[in-house]
PDB file of N, CA and C in Angstrom:
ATOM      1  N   UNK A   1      -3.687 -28.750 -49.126  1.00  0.00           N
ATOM      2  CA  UNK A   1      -2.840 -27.660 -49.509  1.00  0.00           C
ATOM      3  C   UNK A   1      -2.167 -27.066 -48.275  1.00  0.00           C
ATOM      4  N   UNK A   2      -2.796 -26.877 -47.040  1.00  0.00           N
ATOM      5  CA  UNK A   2      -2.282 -26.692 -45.773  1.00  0.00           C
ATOM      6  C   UNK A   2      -1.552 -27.180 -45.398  1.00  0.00           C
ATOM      7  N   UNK A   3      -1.331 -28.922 -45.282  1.00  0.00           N
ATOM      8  CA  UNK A   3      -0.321 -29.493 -45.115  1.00  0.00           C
ATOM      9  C   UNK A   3       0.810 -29.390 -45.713  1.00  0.00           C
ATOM     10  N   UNK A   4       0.562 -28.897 -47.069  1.00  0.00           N
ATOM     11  CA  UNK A   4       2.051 -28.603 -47.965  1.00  0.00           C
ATOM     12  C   UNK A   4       2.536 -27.448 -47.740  1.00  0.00           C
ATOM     13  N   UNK A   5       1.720 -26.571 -47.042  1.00  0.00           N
ATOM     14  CA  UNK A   5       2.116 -25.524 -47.017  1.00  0.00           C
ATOM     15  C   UNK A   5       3.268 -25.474 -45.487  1.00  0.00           C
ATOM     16  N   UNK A   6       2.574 -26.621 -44.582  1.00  0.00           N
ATOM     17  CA  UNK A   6       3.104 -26.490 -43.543  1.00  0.00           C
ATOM     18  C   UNK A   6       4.562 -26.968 -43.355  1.00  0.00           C
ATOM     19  N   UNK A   7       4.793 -28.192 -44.101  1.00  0.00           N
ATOM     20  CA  UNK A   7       5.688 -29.046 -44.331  1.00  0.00           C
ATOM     21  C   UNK A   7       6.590 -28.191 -44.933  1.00  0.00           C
ATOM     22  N   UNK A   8       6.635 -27.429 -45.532  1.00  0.00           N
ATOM     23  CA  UNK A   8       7.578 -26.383 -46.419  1.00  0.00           C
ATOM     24  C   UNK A   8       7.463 -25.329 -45.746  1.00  0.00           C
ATOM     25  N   UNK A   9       7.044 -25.141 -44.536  1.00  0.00           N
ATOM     26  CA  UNK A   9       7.388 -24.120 -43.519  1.00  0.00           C
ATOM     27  C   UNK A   9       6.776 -22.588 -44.210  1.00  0.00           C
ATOM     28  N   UNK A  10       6.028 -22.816 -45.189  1.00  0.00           N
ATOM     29  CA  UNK A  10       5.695 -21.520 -45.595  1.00  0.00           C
ATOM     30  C   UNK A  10       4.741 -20.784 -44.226  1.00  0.00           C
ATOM     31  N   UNK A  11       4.012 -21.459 -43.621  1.00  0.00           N
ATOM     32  CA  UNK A  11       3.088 -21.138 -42.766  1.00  0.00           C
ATOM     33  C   UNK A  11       3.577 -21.697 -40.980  1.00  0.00           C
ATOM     34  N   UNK A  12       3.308 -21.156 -40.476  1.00  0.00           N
ATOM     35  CA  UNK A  12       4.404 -21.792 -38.892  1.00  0.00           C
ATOM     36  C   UNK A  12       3.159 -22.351 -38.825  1.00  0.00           C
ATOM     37  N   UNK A  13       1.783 -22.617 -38.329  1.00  0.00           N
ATOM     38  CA  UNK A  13       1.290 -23.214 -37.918  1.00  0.00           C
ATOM     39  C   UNK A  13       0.090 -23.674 -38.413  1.00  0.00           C
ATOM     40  N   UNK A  14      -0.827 -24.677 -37.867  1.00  0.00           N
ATOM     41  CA  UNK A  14      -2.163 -24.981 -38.547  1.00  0.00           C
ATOM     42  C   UNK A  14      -3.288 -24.721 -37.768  1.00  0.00           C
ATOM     43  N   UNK A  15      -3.734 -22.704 -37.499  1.00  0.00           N
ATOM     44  CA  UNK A  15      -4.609 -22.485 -36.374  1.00  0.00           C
ATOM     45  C   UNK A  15      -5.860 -23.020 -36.464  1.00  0.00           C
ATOM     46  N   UNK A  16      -6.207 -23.970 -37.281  1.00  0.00           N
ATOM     47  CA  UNK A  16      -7.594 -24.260 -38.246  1.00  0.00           C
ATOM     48  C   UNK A  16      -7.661 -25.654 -37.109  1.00  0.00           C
ATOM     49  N   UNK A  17      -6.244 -26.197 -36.660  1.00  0.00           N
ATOM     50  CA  UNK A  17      -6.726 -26.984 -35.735  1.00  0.00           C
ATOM     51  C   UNK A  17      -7.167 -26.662 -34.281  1.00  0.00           C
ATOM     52  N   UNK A  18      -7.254 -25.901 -34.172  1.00  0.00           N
ATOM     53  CA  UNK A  18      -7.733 -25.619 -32.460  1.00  0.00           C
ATOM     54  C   UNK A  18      -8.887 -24.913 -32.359  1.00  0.00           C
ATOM     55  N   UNK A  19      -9.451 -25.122 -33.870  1.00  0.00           N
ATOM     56  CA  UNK A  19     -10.806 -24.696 -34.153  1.00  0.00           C
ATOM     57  C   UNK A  19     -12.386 -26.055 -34.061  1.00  0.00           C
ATOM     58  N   UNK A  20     -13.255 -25.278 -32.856  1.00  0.00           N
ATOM     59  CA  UNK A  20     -13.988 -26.969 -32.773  1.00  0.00           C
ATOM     60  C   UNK A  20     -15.700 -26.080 -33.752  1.00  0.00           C
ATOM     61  N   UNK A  21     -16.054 -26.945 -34.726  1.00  0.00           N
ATOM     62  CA  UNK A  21     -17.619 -26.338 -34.712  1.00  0.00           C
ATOM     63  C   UNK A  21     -18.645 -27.040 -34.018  1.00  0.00           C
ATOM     64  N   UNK A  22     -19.199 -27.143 -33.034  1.00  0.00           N
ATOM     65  CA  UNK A  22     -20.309 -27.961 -32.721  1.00  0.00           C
ATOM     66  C   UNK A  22     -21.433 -28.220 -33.292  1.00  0.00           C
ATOM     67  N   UNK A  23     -22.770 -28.558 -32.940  1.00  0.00           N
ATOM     68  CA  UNK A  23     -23.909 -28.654 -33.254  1.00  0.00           C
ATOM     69  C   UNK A  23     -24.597 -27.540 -33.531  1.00  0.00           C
ATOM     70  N   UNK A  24     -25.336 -27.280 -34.778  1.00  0.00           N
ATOM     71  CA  UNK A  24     -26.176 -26.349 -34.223  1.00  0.00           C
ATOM     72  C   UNK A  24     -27.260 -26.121 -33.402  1.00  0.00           C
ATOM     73  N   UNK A  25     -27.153 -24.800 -32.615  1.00  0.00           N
ATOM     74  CA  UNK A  25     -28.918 -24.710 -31.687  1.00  0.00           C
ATOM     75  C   UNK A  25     -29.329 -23.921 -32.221  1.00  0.00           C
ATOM     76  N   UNK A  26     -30.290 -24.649 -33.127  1.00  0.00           N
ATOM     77  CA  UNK A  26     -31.445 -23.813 -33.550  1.00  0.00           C
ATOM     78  C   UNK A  26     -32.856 -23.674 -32.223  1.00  0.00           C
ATOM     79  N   UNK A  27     -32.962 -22.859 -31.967  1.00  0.00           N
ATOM     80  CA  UNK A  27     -33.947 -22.415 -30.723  1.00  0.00           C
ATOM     81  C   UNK A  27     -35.067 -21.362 -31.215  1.00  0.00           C
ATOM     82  N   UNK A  28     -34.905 -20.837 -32.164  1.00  0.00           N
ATOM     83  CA  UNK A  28     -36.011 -19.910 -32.817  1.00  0.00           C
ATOM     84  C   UNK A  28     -36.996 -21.050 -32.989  1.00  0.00           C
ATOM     85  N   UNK A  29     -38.376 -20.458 -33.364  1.00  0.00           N
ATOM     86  CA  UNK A  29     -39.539 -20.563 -33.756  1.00  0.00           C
ATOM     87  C   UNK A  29     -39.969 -20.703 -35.027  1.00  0.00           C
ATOM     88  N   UNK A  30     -39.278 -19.855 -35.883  1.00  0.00           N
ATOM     89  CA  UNK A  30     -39.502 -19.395 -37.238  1.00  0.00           C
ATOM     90  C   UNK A  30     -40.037 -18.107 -37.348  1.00  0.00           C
ATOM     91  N   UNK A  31     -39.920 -17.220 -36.282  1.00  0.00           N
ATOM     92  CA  UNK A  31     -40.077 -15.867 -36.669  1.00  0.00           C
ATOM     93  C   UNK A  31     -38.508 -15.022 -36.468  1.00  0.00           C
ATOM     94  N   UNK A  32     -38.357 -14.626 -37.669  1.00  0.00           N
ATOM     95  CA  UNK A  32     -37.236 -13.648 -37.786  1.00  0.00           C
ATOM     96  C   UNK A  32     -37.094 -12.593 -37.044  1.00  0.00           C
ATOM     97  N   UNK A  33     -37.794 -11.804 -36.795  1.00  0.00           N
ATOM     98  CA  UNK A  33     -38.038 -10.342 -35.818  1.00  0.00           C
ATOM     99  C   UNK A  33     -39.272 -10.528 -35.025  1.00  0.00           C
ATOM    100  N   UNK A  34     -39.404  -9.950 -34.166  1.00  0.00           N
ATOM    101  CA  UNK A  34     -40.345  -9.639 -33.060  1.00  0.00           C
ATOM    102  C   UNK A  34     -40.681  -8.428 -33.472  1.00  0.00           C
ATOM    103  N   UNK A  35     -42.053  -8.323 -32.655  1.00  0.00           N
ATOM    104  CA  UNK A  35     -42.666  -5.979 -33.219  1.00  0.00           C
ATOM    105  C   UNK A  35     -41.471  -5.344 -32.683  1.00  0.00           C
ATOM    106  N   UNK A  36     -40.894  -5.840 -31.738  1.00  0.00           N
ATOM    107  CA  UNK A  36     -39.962  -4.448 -31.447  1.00  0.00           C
ATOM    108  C   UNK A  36     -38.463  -4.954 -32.121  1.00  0.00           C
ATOM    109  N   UNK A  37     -37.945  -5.500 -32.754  1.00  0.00           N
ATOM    110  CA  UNK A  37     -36.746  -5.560 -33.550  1.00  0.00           C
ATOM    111  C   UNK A  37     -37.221  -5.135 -34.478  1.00  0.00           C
ATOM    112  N   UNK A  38     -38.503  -5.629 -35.710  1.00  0.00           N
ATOM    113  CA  UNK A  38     -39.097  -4.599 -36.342  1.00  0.00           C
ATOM    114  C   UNK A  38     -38.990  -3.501 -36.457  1.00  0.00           C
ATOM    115  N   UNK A  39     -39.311  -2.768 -35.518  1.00  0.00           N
ATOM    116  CA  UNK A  39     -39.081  -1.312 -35.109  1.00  0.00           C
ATOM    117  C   UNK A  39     -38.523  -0.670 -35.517  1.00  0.00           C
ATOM    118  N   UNK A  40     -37.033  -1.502 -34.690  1.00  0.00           N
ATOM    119  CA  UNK A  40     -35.679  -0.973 -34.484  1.00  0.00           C
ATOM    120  C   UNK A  40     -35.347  -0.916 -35.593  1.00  0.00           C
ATOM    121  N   UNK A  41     -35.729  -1.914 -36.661  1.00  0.00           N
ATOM    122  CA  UNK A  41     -34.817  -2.000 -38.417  1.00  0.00           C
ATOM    123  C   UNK A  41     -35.602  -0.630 -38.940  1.00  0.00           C
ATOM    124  N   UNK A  42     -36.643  -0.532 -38.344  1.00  0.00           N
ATOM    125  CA  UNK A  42     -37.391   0.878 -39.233  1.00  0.00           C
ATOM    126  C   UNK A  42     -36.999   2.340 -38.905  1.00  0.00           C
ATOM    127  N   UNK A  43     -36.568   2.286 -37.421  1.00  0.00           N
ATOM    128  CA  UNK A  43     -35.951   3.434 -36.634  1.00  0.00           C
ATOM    129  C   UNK A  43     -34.746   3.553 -37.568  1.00  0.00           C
ATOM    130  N   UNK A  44     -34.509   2.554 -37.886  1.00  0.00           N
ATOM    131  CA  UNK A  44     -32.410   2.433 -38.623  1.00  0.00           C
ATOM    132  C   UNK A  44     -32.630   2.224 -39.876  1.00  0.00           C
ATOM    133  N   UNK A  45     -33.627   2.314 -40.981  1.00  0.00           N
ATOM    134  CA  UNK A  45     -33.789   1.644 -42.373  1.00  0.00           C
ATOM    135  C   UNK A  45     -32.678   2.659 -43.039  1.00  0.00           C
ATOM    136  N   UNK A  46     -32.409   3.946 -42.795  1.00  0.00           N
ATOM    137  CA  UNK A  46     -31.266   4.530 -43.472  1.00  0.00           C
ATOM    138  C   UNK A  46     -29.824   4.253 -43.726  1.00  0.00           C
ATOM    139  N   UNK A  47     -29.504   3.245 -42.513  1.00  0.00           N
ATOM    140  CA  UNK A  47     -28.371   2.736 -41.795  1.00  0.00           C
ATOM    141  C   UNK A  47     -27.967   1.470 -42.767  1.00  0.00           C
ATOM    142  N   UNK A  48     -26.664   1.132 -43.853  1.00  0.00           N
ATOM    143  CA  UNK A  48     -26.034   0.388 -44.480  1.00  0.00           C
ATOM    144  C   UNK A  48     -27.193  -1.327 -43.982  1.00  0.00           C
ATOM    145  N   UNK A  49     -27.352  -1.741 -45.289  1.00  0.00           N
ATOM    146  CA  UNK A  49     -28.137  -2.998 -45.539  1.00  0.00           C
ATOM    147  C   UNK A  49     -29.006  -3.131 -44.765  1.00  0.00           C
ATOM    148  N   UNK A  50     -29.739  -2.177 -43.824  1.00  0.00           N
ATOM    149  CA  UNK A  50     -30.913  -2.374 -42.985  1.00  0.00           C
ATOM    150  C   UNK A  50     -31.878  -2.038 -43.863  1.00  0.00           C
ATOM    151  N   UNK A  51     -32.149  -1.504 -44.848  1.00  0.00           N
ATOM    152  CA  UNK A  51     -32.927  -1.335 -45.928  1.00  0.00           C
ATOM    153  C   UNK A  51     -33.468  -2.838 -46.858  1.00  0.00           C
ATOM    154  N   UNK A  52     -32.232  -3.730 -47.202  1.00  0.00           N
ATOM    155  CA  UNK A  52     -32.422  -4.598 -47.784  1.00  0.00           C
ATOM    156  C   UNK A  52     -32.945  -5.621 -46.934  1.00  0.00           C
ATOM    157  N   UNK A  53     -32.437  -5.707 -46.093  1.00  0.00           N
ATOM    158  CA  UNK A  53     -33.079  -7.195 -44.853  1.00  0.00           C
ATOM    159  C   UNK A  53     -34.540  -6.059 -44.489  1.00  0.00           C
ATOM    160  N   UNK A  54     -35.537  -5.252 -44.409  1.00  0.00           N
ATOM    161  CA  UNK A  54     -36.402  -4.881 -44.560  1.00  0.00           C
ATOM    162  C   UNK A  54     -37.357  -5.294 -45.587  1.00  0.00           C
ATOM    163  N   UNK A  55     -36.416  -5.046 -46.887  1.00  0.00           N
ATOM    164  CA  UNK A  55     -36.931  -5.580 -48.517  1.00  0.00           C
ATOM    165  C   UNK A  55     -37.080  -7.346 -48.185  1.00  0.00           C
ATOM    166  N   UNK A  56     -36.194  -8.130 -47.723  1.00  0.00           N
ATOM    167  CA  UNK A  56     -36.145  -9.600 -47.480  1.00  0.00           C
ATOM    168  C   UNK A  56     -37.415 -10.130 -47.129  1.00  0.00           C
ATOM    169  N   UNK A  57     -37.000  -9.246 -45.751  1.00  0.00           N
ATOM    170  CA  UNK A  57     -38.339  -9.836 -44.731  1.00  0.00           C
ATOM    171  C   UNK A  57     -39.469  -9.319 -45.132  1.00  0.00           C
ATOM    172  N   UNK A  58     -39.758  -8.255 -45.862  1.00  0.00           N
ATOM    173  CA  UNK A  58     -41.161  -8.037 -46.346  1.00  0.00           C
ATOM    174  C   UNK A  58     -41.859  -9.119 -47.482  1.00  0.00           C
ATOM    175  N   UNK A  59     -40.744  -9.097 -48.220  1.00  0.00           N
ATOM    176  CA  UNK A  59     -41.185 -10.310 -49.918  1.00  0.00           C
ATOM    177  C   UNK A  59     -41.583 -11.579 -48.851  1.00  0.00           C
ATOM    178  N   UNK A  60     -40.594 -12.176 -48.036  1.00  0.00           N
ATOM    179  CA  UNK A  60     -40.700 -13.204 -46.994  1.00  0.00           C
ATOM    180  C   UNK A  60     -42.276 -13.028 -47.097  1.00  0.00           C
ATOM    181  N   UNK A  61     -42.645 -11.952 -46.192  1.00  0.00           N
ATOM    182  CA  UNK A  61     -44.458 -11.781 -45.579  1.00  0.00           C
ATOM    183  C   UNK A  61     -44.974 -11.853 -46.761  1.00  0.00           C
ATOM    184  N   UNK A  62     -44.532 -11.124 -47.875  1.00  0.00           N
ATOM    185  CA  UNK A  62     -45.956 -11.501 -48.780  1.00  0.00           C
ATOM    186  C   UNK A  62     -46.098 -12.790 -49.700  1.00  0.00           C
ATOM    187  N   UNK A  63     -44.725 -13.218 -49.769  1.00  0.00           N
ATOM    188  CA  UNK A  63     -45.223 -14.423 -50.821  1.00  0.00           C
ATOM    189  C   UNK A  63     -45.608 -15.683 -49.762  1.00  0.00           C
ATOM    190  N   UNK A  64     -45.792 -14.970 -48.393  1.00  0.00           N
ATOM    191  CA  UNK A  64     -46.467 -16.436 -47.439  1.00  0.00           C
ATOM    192  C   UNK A  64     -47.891 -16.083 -47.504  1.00  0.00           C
ATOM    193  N   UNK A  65     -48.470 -14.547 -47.434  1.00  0.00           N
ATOM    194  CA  UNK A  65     -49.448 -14.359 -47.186  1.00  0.00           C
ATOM    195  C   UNK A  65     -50.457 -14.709 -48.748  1.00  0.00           C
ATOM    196  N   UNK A  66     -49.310 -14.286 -49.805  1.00  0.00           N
ATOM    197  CA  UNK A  66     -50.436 -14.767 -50.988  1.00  0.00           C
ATOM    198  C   UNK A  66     -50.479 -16.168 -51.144  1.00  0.00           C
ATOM    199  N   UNK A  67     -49.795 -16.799 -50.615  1.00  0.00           N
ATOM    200  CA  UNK A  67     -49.584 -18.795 -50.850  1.00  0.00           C
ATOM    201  C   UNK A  67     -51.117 -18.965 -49.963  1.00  0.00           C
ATOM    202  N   UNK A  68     -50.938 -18.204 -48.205  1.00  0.00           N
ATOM    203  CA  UNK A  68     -51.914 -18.843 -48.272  1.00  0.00           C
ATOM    204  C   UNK A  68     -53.549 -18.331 -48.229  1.00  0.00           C
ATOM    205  N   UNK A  69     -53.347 -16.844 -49.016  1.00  0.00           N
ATOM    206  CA  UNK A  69     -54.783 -16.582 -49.405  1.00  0.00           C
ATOM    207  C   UNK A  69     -55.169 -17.040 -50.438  1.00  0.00           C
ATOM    208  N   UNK A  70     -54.343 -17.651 -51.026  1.00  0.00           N
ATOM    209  CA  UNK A  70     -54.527 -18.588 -52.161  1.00  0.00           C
ATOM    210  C   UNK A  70     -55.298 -20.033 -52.356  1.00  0.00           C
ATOM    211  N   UNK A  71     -54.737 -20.139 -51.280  1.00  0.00           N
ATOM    212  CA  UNK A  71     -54.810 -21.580 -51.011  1.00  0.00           C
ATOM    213  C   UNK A  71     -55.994 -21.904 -49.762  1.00  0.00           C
ATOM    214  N   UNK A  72     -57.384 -22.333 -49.910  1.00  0.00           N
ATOM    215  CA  UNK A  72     -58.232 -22.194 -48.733  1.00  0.00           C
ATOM    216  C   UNK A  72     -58.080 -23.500 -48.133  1.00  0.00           C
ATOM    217  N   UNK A  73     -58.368 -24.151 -47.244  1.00  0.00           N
ATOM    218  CA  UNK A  73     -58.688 -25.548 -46.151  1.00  0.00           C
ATOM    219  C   UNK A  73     -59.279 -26.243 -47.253  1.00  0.00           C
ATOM    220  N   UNK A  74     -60.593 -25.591 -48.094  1.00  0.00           N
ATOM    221  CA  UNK A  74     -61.197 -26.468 -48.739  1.00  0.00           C
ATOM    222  C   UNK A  74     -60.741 -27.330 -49.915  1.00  0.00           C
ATOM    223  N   UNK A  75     -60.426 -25.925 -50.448  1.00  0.00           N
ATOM    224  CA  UNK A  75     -59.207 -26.108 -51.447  1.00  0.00           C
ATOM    225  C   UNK A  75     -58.046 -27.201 -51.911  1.00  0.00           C
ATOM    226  N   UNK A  76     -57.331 -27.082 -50.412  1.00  0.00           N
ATOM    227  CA  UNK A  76     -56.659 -27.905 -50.437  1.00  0.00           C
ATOM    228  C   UNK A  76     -57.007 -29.918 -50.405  1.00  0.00           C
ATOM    229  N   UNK A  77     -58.136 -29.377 -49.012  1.00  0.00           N
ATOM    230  CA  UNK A  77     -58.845 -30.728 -49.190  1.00  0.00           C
ATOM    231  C   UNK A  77     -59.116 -31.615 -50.431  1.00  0.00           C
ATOM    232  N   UNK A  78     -59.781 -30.555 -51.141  1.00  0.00           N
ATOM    233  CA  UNK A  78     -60.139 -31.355 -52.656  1.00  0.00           C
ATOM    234  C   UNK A  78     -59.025 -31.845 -53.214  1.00  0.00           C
ATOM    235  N   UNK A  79     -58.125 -31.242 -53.272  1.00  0.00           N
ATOM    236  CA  UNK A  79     -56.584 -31.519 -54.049  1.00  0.00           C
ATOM    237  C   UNK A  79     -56.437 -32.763 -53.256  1.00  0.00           C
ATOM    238  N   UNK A  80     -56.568 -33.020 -52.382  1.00  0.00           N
ATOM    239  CA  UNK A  80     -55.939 -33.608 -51.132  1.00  0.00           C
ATOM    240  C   UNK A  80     -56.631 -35.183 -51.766  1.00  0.00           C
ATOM    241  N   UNK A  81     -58.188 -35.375 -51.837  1.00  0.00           N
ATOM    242  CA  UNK A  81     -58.776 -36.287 -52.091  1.00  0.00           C
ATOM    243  C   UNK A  81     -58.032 -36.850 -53.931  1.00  0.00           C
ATOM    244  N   UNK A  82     -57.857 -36.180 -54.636  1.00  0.00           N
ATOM    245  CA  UNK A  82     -58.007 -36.277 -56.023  1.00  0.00           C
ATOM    246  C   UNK A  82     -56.637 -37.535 -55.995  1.00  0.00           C
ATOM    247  N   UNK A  83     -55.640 -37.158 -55.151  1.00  0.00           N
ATOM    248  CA  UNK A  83     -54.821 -37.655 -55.386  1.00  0.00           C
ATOM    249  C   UNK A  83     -54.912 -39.422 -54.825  1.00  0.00           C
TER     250      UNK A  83
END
């Protein structure tokens, strides 16, 4: 559609080309916040959608923590053999 658009001069140029995306670097760990960014979202929970990424990351903590109080070593083992 860009190209037609360009060709018919509706648009002078195509800035989408001098656009590069690379690779991603993923470099995290798998922890979202540290205690002190934590903090900071709690110092600011009044402050536009810092409330909801609070709500996120909390459901995040608990539906890991009930998976794995749920789930014991032994537990799993047995499952583990059956199959």
């Amino acid at each position: 559609m860009y190209r037609y658009a360009l060709q018919f001069d509706i648009v002078a140029k195509n800035c989408a080309e001098f656009v590069r995306i690379g690779n991603e670097d993923d470099t995290e760990s798998g922890v979202p916040f540290t205690a002190e960014e934590r903090q900071k979202l709690w110092d600011h929970k009044d402050e536009p959608f810092v409330d909801t990424i609070l709500i996120y990351h909390d459901e995040a903590q608990d539906i890991n923590e009930r998976i794995y109080s749920l789930i014991t070593t032994e537990q799993l083992r047995q499952e583990l053999e059956k199959i």
